[in-house]
C-alpha atoms as a PDB file:
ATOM      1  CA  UNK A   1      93.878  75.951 108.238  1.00  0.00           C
ATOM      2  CA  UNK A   2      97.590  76.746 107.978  1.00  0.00           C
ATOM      3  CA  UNK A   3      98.589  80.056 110.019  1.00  0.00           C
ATOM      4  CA  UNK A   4     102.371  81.098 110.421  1.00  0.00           C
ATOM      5  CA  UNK A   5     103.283  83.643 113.479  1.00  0.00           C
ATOM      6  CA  UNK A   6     105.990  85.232 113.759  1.00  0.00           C
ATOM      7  CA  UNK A   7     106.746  84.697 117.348  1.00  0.00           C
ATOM      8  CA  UNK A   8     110.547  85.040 118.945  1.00  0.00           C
ATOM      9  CA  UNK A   9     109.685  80.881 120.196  1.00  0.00           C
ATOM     10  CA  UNK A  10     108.733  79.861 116.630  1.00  0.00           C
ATOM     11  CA  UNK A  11     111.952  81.647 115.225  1.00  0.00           C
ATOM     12  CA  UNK A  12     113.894  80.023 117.319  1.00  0.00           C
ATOM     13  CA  UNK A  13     112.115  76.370 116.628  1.00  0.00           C
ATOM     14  CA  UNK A  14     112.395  76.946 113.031  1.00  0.00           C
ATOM     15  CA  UNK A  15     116.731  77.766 113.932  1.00  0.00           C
ATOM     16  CA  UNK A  16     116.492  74.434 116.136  1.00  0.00           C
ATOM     17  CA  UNK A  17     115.308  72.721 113.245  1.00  0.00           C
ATOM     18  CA  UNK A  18     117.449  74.237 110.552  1.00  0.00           C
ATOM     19  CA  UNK A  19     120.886  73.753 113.096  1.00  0.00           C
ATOM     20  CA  UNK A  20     119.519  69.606 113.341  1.00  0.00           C
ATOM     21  CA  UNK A  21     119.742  69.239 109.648  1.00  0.00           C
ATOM     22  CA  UNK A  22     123.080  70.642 109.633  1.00  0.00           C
ATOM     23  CA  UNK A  23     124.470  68.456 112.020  1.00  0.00           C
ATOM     24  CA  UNK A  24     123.511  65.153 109.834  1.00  0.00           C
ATOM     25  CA  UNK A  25     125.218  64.364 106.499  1.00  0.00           C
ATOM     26  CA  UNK A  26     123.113  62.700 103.578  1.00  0.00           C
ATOM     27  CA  UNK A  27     125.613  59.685 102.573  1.00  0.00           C
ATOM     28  CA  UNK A  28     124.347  57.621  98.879  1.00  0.00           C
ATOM     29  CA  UNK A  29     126.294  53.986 100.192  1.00  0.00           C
ATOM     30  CA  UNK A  30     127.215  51.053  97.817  1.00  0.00           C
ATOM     31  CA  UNK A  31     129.205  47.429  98.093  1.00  0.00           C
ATOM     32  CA  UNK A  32     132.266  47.166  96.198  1.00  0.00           C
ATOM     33  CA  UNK A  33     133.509  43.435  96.886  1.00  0.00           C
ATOM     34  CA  UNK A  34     133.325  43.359 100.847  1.00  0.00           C
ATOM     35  CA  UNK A  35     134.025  47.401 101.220  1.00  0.00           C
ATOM     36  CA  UNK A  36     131.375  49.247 101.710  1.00  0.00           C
ATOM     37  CA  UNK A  37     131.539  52.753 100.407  1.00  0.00           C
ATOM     38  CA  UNK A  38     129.526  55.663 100.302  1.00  0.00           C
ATOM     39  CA  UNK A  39     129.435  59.121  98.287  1.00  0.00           C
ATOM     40  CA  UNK A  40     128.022  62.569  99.664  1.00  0.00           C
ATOM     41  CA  UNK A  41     124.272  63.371  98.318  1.00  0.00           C
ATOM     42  CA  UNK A  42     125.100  66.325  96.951  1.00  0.00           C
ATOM     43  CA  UNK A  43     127.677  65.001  94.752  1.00  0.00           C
ATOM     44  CA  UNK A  44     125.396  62.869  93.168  1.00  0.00           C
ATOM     45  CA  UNK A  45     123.389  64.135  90.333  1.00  0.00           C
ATOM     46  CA  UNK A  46     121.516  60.865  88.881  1.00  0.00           C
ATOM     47  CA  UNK A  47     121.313  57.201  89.630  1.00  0.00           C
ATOM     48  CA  UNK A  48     120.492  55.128  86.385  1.00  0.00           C
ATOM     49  CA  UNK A  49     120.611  51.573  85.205  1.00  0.00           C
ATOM     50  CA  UNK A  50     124.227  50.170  83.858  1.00  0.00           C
ATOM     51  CA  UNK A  51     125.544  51.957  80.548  1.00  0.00           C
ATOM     52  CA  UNK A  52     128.184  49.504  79.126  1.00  0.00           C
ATOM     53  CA  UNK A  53     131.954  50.975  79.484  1.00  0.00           C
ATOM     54  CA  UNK A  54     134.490  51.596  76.367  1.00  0.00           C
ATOM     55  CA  UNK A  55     137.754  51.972  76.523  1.00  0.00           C
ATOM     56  CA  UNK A  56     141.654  50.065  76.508  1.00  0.00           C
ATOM     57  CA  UNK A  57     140.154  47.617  79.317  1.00  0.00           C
ATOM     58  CA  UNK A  58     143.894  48.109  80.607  1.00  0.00           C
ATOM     59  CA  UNK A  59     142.723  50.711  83.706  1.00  0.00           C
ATOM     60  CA  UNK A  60     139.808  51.508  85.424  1.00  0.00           C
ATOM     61  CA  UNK A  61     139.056  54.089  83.544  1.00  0.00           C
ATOM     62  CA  UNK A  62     136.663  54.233  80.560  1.00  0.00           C
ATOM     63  CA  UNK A  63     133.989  56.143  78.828  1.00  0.00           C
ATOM     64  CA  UNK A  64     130.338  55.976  78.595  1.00  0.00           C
ATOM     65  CA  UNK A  65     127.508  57.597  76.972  1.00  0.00           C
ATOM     66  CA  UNK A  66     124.718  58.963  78.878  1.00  0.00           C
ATOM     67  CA  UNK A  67     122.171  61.604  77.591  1.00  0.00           C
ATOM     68  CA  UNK A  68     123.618  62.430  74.767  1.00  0.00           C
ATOM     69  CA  UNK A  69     127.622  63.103  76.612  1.00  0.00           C
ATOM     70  CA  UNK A  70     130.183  60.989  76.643  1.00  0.00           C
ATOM     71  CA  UNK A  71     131.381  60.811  80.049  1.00  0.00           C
ATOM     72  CA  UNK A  72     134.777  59.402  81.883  1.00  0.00           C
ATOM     73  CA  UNK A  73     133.623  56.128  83.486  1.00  0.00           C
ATOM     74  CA  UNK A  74     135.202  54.522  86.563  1.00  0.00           C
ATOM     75  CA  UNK A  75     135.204  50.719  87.757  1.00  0.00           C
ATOM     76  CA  UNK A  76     135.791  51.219  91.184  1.00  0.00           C
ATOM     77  CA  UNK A  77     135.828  47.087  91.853  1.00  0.00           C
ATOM     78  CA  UNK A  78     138.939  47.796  89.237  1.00  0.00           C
ATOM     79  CA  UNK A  79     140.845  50.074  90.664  1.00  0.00           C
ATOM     80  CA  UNK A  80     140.703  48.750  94.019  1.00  0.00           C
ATOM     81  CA  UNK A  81     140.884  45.509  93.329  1.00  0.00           C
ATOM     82  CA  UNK A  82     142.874  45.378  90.300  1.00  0.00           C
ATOM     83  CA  UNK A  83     140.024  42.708  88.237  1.00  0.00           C
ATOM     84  CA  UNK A  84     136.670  43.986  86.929  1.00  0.00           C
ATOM     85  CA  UNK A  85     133.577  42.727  88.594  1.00  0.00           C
ATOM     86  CA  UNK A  86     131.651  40.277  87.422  1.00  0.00           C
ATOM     87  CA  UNK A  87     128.737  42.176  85.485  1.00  0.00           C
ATOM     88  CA  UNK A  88     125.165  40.344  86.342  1.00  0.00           C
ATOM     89  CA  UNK A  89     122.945  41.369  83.379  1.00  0.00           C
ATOM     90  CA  UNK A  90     120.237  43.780  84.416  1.00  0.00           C
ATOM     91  CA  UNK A  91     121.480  44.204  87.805  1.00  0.00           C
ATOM     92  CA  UNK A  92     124.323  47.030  87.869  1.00  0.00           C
ATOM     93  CA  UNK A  93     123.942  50.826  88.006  1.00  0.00           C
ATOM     94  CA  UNK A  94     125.446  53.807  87.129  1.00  0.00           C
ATOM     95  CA  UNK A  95     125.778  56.868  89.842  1.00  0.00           C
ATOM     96  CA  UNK A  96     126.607  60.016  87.973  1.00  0.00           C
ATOM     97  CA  UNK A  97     128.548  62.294  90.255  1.00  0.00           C
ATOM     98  CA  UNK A  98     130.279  65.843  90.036  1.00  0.00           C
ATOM     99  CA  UNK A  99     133.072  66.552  91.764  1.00  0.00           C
ATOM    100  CA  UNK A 100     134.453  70.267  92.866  1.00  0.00           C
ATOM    101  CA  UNK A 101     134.788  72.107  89.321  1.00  0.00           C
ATOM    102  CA  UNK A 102     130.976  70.345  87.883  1.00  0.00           C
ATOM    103  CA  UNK A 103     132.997  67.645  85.986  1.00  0.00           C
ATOM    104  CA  UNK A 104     130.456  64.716  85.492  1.00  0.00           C
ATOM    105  CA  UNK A 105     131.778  61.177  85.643  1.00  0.00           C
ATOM    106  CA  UNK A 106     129.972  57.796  86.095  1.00  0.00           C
ATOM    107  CA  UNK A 107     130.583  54.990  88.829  1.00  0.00           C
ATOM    108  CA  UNK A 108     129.715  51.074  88.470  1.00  0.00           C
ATOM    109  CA  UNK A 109     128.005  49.805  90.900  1.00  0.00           C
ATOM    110  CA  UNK A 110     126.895  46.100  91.285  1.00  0.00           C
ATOM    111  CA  UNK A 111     124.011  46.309  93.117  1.00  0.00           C
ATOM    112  CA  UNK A 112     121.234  49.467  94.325  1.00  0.00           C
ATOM    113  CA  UNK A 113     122.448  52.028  96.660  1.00  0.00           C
ATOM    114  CA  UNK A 114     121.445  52.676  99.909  1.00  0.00           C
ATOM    115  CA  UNK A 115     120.533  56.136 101.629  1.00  0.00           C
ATOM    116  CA  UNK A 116     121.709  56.663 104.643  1.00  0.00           C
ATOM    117  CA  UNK A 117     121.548  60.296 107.028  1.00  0.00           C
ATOM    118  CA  UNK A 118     124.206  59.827 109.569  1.00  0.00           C
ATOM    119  CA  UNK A 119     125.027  62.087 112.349  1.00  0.00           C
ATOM    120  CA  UNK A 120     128.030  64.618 111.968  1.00  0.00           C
ATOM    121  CA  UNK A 121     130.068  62.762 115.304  1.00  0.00           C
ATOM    122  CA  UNK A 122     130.092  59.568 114.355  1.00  0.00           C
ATOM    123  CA  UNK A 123     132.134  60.485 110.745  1.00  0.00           C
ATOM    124  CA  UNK A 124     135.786  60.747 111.454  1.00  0.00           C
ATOM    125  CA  UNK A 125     138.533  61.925 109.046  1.00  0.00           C
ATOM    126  CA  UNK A 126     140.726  58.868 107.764  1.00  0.00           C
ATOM    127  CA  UNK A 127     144.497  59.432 109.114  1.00  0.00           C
ATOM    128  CA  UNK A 128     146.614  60.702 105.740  1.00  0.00           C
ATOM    129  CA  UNK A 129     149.070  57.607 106.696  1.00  0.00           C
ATOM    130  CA  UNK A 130     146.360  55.506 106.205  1.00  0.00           C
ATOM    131  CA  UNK A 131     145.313  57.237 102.626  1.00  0.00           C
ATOM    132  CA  UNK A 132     148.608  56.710 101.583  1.00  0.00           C
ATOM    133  CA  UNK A 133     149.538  53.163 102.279  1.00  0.00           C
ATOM    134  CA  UNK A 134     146.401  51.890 101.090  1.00  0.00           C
ATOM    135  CA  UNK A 135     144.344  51.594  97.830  1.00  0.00           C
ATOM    136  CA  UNK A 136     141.421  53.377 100.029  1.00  0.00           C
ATOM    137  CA  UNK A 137     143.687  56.838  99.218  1.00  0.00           C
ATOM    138  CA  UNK A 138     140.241  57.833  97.617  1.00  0.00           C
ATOM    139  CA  UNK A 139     138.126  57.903 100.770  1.00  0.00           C
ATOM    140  CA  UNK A 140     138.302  60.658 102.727  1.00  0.00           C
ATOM    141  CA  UNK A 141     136.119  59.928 106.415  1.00  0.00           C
ATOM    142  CA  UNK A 142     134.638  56.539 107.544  1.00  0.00           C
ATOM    143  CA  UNK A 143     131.917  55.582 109.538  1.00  0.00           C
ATOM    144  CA  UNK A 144     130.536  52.909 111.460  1.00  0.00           C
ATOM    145  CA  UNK A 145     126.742  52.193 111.169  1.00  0.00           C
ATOM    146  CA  UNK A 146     125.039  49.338 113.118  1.00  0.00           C
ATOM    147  CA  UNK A 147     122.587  47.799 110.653  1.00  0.00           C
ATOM    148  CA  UNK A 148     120.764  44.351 110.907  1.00  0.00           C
ATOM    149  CA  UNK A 149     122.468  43.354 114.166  1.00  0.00           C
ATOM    150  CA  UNK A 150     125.928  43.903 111.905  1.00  0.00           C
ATOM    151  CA  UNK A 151     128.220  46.956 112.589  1.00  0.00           C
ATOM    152  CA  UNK A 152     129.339  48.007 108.963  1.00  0.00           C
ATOM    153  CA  UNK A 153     132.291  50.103 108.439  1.00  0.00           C
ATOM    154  CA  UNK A 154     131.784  52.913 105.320  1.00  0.00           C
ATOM    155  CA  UNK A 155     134.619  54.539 104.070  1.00  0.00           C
ATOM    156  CA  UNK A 156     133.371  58.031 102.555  1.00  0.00           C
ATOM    157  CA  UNK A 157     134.812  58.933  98.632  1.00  0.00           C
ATOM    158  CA  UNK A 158     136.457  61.905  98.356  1.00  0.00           C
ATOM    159  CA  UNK A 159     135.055  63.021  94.915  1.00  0.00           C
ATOM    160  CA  UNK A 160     138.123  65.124  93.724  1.00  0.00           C
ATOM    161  CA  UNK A 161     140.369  61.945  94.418  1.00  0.00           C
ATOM    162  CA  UNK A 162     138.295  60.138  92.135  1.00  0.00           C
ATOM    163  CA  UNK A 163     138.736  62.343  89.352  1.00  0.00           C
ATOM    164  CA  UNK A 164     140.773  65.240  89.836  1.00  0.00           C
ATOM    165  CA  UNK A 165     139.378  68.717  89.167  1.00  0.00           C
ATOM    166  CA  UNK A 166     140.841  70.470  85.917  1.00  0.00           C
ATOM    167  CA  UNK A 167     140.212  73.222  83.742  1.00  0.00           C
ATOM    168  CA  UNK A 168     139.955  72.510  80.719  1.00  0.00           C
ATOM    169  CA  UNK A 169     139.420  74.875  77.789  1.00  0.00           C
ATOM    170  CA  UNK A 170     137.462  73.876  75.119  1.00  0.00           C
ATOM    171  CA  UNK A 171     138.595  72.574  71.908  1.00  0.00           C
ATOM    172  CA  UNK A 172     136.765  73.470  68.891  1.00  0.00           C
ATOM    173  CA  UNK A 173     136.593  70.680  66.036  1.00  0.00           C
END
């Protein structure tokens, strides 16, 4: 049987409860060569298997199609790196992720992503000196996780840094 009072000590469990959540962040964390980096849940819309990425080849940027779009595609191990990773048939994915104005865009990732729900205190803001002199100008926050005896460090994407929001009017053909 399933009763539900409305006592002044349940209210306040149920705001105990609701005030945890808050204070944990939902992070969707991926290798990229020996970074490890991780993207915000709720930027994340779908994880899928590898769609194969068009384009010059001269920048890290390309297009794919995906459900019927065509979508702006982005080889992180690229970009950071400067050389495209080595693609291992059957093994890379595709996160599709919005960033602040809805724009959808795709990220290559070489192996599964992880999920991780990390306490608020232990993410710090990277220093802007730091953002600057480094290619890591698109993280944001980094955290340290202890996992398997190993004490990873995961810098945090800033979304918009990855691909700038714009508005864009739209062009009738």
């Amino acid at each position: 049987m399933n009763t539900k009072t409305n006592s002044p000590h349940t209210k306040s469990i149920d705001a105990y409860s609701q005030q945890q959540k808050c204070n944990f962040r939902k992070l969707l964390v991926f290798q990229m060569g020996k970074l490890n980096l991780a993207l915000p849940v709720e930027s994340v819309k779908k994880i899928t298997h590898y769609t194969p990425m068009q384009g010059s080849g001269t920048t890290a940027i390309g297009l794919i199609h995906v459900d019927e779009r065509e979508l702006t595609a982005i080889d992180l191990h690229k970009r950071l790196f400067k050389v495209s990773q080595v693609h291992n048939e059957g093994r890379q994915f595709l996160i599709l992720v919005k960033n602040s104005t809805e724009e959808l865009f795709g990220i290559l990732v070489p192996q599964t992503p992880s999920l991780f729900e990390l306490p608020l205190n232990q993410i710090r803001t990277l220093p802007d000196s730091y953002r600057r002199g480094d290619t890591l100008e698109i993280a944001s926050h980094v955290t340290r996780v202890q996992q398997n005896h190993r004490l990873l460090t995961i810098f945090i994407l800033d979304v918009d840094s990855l691909v700038p929001p714009t508005v864009s009017e739209d062009f009738i053909f």
